[in-house]
C-alpha atoms as a PDB file:
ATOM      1  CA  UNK A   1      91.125  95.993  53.520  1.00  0.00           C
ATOM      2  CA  UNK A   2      93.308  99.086  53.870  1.00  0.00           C
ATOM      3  CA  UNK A   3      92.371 100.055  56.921  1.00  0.00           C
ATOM      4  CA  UNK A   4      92.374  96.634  58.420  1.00  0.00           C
ATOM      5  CA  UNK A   5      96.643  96.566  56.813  1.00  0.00           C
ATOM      6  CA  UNK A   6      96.737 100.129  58.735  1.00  0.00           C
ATOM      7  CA  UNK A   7      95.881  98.387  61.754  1.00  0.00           C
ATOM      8  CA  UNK A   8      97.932  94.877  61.279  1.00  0.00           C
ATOM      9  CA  UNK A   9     101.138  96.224  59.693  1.00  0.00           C
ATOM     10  CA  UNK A  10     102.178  98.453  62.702  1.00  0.00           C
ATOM     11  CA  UNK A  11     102.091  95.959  64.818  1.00  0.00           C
ATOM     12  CA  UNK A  12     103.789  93.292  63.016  1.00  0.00           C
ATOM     13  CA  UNK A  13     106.422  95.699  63.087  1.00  0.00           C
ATOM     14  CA  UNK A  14     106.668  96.137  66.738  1.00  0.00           C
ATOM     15  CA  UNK A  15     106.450  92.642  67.325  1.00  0.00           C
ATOM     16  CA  UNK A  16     109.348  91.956  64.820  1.00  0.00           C
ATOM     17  CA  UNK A  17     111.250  93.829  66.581  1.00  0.00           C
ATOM     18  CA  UNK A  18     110.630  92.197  70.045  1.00  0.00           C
ATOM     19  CA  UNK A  19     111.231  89.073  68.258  1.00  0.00           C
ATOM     20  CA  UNK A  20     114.743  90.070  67.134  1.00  0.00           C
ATOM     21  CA  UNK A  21     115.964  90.931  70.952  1.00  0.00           C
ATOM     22  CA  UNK A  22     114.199  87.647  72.320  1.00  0.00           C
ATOM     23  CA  UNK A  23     115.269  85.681  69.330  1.00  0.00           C
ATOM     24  CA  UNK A  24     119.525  87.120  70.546  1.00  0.00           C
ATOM     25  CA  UNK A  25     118.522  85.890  73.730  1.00  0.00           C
ATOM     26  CA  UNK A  26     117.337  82.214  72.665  1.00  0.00           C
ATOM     27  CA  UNK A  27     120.429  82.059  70.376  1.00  0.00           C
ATOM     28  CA  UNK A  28     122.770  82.066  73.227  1.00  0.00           C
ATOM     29  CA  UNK A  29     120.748  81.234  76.107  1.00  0.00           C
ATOM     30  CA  UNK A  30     121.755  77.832  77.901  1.00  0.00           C
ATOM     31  CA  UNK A  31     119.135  74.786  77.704  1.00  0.00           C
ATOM     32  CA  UNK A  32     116.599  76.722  75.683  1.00  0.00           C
ATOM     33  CA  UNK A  33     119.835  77.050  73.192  1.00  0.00           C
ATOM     34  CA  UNK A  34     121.292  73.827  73.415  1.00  0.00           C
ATOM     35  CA  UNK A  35     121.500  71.482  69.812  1.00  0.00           C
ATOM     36  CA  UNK A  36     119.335  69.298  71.773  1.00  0.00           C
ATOM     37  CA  UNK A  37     116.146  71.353  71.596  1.00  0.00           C
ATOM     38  CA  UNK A  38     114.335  71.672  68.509  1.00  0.00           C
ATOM     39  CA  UNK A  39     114.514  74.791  66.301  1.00  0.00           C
ATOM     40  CA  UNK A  40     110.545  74.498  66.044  1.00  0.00           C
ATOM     41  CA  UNK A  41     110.322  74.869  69.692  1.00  0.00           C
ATOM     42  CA  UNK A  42     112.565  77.678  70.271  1.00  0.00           C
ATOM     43  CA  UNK A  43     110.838  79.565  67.557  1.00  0.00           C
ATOM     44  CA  UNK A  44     107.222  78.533  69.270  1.00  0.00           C
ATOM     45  CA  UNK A  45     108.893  79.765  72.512  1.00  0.00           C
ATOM     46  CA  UNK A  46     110.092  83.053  71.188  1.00  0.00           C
ATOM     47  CA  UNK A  47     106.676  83.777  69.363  1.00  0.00           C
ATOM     48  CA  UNK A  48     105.067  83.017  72.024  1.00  0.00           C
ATOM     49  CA  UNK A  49     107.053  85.459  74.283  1.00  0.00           C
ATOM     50  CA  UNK A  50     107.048  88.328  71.892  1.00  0.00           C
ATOM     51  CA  UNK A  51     103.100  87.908  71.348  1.00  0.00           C
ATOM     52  CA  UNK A  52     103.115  88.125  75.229  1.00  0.00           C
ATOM     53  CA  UNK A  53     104.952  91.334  75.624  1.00  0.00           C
ATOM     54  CA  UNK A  54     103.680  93.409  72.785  1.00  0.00           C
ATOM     55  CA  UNK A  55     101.012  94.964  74.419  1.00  0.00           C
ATOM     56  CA  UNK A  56     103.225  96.004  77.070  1.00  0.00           C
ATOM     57  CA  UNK A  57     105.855  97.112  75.425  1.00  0.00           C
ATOM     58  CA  UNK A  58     106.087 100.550  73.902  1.00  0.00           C
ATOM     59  CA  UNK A  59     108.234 100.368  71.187  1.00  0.00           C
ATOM     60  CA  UNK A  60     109.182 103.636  68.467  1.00  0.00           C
ATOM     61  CA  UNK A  61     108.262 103.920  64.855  1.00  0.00           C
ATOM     62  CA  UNK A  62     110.819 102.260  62.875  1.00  0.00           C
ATOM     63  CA  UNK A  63     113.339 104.106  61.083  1.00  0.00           C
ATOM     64  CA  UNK A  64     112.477 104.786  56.650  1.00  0.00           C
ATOM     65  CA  UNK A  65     115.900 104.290  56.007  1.00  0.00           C
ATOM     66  CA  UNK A  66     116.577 100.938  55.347  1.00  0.00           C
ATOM     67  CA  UNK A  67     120.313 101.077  56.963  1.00  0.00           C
ATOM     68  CA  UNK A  68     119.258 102.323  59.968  1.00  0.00           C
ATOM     69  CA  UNK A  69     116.529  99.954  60.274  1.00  0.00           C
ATOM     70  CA  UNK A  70     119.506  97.113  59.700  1.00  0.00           C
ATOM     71  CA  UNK A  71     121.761  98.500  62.245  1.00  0.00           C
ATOM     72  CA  UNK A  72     118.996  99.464  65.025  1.00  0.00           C
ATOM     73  CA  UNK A  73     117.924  94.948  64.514  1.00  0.00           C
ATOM     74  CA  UNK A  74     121.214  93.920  64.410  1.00  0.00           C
ATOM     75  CA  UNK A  75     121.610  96.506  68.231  1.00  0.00           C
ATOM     76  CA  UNK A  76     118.367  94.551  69.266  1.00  0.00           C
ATOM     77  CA  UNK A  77     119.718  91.078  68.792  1.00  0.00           C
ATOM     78  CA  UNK A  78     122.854  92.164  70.286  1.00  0.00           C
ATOM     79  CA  UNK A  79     121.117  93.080  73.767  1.00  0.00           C
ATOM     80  CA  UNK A  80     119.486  89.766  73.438  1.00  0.00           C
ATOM     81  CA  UNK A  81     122.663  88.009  73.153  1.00  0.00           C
ATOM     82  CA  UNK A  82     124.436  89.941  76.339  1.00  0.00           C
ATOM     83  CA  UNK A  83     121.783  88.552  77.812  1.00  0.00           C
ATOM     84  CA  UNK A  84     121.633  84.608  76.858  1.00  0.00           C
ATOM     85  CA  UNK A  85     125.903  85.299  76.854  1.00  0.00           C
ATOM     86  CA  UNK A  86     125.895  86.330  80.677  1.00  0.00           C
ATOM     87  CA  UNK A  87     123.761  83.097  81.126  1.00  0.00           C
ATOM     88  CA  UNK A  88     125.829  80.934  78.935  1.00  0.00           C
ATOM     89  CA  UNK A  89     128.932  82.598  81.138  1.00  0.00           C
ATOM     90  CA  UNK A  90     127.931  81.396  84.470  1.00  0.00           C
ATOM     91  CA  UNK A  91     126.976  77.355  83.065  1.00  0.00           C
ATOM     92  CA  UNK A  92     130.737  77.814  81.287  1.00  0.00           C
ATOM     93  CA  UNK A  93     132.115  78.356  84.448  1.00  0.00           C
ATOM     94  CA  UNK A  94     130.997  75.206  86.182  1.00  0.00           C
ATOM     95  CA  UNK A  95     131.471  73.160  83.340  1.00  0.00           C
ATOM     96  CA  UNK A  96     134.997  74.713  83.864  1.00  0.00           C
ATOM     97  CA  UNK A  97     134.949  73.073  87.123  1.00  0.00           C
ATOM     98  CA  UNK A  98     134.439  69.542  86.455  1.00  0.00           C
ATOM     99  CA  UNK A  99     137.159  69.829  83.946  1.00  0.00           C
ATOM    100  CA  UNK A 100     139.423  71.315  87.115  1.00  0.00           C
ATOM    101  CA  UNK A 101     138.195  68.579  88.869  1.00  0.00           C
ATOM    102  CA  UNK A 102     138.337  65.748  85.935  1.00  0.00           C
ATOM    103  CA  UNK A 103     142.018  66.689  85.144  1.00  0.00           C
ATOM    104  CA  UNK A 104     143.436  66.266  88.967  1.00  0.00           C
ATOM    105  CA  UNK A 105     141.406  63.494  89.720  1.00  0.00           C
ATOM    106  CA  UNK A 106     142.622  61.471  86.366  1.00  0.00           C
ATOM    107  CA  UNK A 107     139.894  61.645  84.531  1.00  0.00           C
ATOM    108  CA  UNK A 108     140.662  64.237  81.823  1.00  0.00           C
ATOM    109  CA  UNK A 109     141.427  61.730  79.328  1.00  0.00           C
ATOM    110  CA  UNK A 110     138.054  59.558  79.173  1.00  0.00           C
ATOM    111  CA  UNK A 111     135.724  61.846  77.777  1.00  0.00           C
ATOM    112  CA  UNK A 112     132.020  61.959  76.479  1.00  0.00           C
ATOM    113  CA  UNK A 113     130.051  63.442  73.636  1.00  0.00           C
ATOM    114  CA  UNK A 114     127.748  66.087  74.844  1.00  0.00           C
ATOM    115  CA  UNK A 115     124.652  66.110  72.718  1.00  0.00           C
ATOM    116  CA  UNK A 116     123.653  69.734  73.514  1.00  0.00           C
ATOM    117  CA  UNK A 117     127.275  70.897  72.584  1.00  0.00           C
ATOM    118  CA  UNK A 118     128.521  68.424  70.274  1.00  0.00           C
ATOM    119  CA  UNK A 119     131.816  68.593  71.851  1.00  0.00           C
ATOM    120  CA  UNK A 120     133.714  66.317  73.774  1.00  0.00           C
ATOM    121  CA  UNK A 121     133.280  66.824  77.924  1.00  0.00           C
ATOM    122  CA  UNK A 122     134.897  65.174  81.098  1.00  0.00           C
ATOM    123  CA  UNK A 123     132.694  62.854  82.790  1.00  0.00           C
ATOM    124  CA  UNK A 124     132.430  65.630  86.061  1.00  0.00           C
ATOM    125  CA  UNK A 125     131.741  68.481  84.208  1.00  0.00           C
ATOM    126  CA  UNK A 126     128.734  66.929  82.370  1.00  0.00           C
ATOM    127  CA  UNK A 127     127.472  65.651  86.021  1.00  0.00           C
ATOM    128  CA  UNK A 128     127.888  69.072  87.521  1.00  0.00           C
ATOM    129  CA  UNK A 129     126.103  70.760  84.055  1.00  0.00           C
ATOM    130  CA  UNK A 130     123.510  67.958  84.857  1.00  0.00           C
ATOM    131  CA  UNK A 131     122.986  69.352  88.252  1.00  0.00           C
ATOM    132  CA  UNK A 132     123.259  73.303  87.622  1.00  0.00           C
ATOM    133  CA  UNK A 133     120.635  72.610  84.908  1.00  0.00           C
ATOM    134  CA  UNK A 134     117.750  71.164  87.361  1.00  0.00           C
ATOM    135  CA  UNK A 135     118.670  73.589  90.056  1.00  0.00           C
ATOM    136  CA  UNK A 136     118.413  76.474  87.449  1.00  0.00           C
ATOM    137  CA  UNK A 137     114.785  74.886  86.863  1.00  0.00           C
ATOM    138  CA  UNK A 138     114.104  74.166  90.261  1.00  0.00           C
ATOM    139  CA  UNK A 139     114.656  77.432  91.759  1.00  0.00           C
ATOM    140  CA  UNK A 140     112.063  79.288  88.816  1.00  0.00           C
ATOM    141  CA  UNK A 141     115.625  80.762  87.577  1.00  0.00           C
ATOM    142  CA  UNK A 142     113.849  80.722  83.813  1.00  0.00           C
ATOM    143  CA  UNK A 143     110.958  83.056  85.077  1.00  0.00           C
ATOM    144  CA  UNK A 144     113.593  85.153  86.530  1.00  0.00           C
ATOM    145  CA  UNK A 145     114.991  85.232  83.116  1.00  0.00           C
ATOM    146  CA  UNK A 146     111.755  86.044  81.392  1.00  0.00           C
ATOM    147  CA  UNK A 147     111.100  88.765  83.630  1.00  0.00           C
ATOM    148  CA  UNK A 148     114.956  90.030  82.664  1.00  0.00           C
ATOM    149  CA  UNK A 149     113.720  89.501  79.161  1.00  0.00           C
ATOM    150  CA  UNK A 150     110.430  92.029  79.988  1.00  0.00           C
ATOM    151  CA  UNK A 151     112.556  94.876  82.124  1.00  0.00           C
ATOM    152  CA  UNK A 152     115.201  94.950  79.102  1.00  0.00           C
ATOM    153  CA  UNK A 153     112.411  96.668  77.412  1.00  0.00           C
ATOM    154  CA  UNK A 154     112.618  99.419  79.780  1.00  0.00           C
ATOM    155  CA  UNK A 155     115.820  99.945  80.340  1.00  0.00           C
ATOM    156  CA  UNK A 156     117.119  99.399  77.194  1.00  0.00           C
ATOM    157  CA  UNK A 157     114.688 101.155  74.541  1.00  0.00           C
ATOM    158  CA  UNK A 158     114.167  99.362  71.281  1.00  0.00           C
ATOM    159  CA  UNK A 159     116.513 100.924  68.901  1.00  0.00           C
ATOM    160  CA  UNK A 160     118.099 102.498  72.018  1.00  0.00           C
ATOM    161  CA  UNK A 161     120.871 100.851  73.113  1.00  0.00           C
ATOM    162  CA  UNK A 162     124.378 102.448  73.670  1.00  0.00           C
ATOM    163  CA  UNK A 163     128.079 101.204  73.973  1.00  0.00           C
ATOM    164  CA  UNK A 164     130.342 102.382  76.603  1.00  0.00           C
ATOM    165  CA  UNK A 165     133.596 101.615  78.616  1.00  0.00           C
ATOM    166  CA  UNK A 166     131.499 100.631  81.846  1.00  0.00           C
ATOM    167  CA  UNK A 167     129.251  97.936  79.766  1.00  0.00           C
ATOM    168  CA  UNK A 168     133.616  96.465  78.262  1.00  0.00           C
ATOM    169  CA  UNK A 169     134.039  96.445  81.871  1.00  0.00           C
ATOM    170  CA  UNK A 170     130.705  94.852  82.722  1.00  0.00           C
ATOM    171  CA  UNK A 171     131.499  92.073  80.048  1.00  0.00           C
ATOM    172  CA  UNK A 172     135.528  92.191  81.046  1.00  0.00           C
ATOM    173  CA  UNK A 173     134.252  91.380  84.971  1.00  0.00           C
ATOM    174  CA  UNK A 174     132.053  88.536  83.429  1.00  0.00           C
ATOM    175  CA  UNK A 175     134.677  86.886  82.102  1.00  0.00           C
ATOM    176  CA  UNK A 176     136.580  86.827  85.274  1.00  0.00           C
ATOM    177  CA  UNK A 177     133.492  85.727  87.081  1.00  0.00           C
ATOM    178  CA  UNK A 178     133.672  82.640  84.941  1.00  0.00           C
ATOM    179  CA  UNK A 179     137.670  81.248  86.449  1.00  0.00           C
ATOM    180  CA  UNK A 180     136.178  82.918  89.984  1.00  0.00           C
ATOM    181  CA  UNK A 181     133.300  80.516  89.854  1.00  0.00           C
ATOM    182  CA  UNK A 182     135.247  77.255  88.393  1.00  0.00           C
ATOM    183  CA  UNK A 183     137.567  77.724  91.354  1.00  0.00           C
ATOM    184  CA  UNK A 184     135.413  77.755  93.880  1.00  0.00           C
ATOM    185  CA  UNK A 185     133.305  74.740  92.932  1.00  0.00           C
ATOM    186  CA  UNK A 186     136.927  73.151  92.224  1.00  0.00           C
ATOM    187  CA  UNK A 187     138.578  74.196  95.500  1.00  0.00           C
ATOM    188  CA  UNK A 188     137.407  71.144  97.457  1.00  0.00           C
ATOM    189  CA  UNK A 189     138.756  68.850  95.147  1.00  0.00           C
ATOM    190  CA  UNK A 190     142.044  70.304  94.486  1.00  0.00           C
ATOM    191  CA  UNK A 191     143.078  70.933  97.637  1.00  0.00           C
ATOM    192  CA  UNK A 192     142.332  67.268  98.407  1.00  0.00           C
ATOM    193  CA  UNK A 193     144.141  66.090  96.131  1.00  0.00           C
ATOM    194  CA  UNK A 194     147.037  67.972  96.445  1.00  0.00           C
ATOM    195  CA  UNK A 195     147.181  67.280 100.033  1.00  0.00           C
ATOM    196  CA  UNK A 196     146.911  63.525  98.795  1.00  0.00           C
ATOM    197  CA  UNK A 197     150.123  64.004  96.877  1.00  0.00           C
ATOM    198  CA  UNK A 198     151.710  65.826  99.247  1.00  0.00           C
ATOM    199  CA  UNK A 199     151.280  62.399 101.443  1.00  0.00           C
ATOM    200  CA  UNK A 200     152.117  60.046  98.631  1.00  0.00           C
ATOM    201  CA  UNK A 201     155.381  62.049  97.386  1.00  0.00           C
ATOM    202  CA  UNK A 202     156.641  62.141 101.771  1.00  0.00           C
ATOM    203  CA  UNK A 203     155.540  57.941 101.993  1.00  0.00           C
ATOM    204  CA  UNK A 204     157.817  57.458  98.705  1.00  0.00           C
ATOM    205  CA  UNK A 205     160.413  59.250 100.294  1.00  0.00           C
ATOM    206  CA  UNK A 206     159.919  57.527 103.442  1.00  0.00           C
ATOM    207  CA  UNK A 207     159.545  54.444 102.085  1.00  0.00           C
ATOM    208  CA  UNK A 208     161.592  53.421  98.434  1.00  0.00           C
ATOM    209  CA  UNK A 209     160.564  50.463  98.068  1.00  0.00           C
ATOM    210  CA  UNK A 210     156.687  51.239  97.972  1.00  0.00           C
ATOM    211  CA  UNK A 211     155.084  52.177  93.934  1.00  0.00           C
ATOM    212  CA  UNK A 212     153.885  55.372  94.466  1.00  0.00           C
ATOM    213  CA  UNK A 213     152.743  55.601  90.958  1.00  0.00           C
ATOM    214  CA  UNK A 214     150.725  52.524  91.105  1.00  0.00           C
ATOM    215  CA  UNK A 215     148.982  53.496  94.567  1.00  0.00           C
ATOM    216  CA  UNK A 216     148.498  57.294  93.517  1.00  0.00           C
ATOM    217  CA  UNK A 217     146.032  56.672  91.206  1.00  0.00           C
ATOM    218  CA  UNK A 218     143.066  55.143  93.012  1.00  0.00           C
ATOM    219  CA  UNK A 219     143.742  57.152  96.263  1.00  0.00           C
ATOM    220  CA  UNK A 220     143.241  60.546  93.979  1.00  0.00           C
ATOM    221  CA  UNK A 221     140.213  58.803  92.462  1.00  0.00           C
ATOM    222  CA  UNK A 222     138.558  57.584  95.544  1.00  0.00           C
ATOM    223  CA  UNK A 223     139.936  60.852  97.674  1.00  0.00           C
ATOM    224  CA  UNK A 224     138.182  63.375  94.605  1.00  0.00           C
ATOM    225  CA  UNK A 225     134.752  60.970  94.872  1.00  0.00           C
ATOM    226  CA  UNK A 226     134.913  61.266  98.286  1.00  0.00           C
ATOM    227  CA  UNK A 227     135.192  65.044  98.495  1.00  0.00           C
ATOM    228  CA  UNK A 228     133.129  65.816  95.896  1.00  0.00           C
ATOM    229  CA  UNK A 229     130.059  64.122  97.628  1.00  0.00           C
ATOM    230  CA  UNK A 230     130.806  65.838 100.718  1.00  0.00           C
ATOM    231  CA  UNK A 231     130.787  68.743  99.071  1.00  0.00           C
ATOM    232  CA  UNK A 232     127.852  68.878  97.184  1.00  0.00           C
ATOM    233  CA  UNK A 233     125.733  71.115  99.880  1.00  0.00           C
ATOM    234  CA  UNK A 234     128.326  73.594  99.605  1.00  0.00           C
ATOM    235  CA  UNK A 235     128.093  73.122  96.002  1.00  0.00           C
ATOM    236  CA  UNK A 236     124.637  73.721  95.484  1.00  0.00           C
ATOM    237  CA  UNK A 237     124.671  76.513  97.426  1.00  0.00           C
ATOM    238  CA  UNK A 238     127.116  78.243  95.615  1.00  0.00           C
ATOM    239  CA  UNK A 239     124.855  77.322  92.568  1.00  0.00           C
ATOM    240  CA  UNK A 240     121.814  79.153  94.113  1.00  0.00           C
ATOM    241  CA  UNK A 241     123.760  81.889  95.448  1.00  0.00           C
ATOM    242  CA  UNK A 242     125.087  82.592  92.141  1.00  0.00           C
ATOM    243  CA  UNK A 243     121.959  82.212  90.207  1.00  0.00           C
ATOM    244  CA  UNK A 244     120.635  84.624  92.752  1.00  0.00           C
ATOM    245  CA  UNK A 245     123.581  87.282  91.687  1.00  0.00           C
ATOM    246  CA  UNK A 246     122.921  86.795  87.975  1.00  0.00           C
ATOM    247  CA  UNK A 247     119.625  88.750  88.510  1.00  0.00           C
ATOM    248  CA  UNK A 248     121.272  92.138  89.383  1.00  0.00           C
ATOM    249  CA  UNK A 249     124.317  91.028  86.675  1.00  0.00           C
ATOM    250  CA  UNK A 250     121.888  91.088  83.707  1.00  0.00           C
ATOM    251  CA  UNK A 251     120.082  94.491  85.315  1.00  0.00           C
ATOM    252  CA  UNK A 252     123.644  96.021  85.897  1.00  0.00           C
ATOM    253  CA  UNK A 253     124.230  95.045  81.994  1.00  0.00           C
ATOM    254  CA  UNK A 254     121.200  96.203  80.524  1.00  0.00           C
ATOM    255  CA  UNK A 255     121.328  99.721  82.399  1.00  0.00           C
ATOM    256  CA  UNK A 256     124.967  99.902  81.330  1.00  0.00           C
ATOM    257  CA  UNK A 257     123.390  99.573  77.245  1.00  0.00           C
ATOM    258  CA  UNK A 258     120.625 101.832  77.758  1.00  0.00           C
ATOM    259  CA  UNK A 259     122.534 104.644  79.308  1.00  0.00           C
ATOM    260  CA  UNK A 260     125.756 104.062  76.836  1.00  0.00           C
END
C-alpha cells in the first residue's frame, strides 16, 4: 500500500498542476468558457486534457514550502488565462464590430440577451459572434488551441514562468489588436453609411421641403444590410486570416513568460 501511494501520489501532483494551467485556460477561453456550457463538461474537458498530456509533459518536483507552492499555481493559472484572454481578445473585437455597425446603422438601441454572456448585445454583433464561432470550429482553430495548450508546456516550464516589459507590451499590442480588428470588419459599413449621409444632408439642402429625418432611417438600414452581405467574403476572410495570426500571438506570448 505504500509503495503503490509512492507511485500514485507523484503523479497526482504533476497532473494537478497541468490541471491548474488548463483549468486558466478554460476559465477564459471563448465557447468552451461561455455560461452556456456546463461546469461538468468543462471540468470533463480539462481532465480529460491534463490526463492526455501527463505523460508528455515533464514537469519539476513541487516546492515543500507551502507559499511557494501557492504562488508557483496561482503563475500556472495565470499562463492559462493569457492564453484563453488572447482568445477571448480577438471574439471581443468582432463583437466590437457589430456594435460599430449596430450603432450607425440604428440599431444600437434594440438589444438582446446573450445567454453565454448574460449581457445585453446588438442584434449584429451576436450574428457576427454567431459566425466567428462556426468558422473558429470549422477551420480546426480548437485543435490549434490544444496544441498551444501542449507547446506552453515547453516553453513555459511549470513553475517557470517570468514577467517582463516585452510580455506588458505583448498584452498592451493585444489590446490594440482588439479596436484594429473591430474597424476593419466595421469599415464597410461605416463608410457606407456615412457616404449615405453625406447624400441625404446635400438632398436636404438641395431640396427643403423633403424630411430628411424620416427618409434617413430606412436608407441607413437597407444601405448597412446591403453592405454587410456584400461584404461577408471579405469578412470571413479577415476571420480566417486572423485566426491564422493568433497561432504565432499565443507562441509570441508564451515565449515572452518563459524567458521573463
Amino acid at each position: 500500500m505504500t509503495q503503490t501511494l509512492h507511485i500514485v501520489l507523484p503523479q497526482f501532483q504533476y497532473l494537478l498542476v497541468i490541471l491548474v494551467r488548463i483549468g486558466g485556460i478554460m476559465a477564459a477561453m471563448p465557447i468552451v468558457g461561455n455560461r452556456s456550457v456546463p461546469p461538468t463538461v468543462r471540468v470533463g474537458l480539462a481532465l480529460g486534457l491534463s490526463g492526455a498530456l501527463l505523460p508528455v509533459v515533464t514537469v519539476p518536483a513541487l516546492p515543500e514550502e507551502p507559499l511557494h507552492l501557492v504562488l508557483g499555481l496561482a503563475a500556472e493559472f495565470l499562463v492559462g488565462a493569457v492564453i484563453g484572454i488572447a482568445l477571448q481578445s480577438l471574439f471581443a473585437g468582432i463583437g466590437l464590430a457589430g456594435e460599430l455597425m449596430s450603432t450607425q446603422m440604428g440599431f444600437g438601441a434594440v438589444q438582446l440577451l446573450d445567454p453565454t454572456t448574460s449581457h445585453q448585445e446588438s442584434l449584429v454583433a451576436n450574428l457576427y459572434t454567431i459566425f466567428a464561432s462556426l468558422i473558429f470550429l470549422s477551420m480546426d482553430a480548437h485543435l490549434m488551441v490544444v496544441q498551444a495548450v501542449a507547446t506552453s508546456f515547453d516553453l513555459v516550464a511549470p513553475f517557470g514562468t517570468g514577467l517582463s516589459a516585452n510580455l506588458m507590451d505583448d498584452i498592451v499590442r493585444l489590446s490594440q489588436g482588439l479596436f484594429l480588428i473591430a474597424l476593419k470588419m466595421a469599415a464597410p459599413v461605416m463608410v457606407t453609411i456615412l457616404l449615405v449621409n453625406l447624400g441625404m444632408a446635400v438632398m436636404g439642402r438641395s431640396v427643403s421641403q423633403m424630411n430628411v429625418f424620416l427618409l434617413s432611417q430606412p436608407l441607413t438600414i437597407t444601405a448597412g444590410l446591403l453592405t454587410m452581405g456584400f461584404a461577408l467574403p471579405y469578412t470571413f476572410s479577415l476571420y480566417e486570416s486572423e485566426f491564422i495570426h493568433l497561432e504565432e500571438l499565443l507562441h509570441d506570448l508564451m515565449r515572452m513568460m518563459g524567458h521573463g
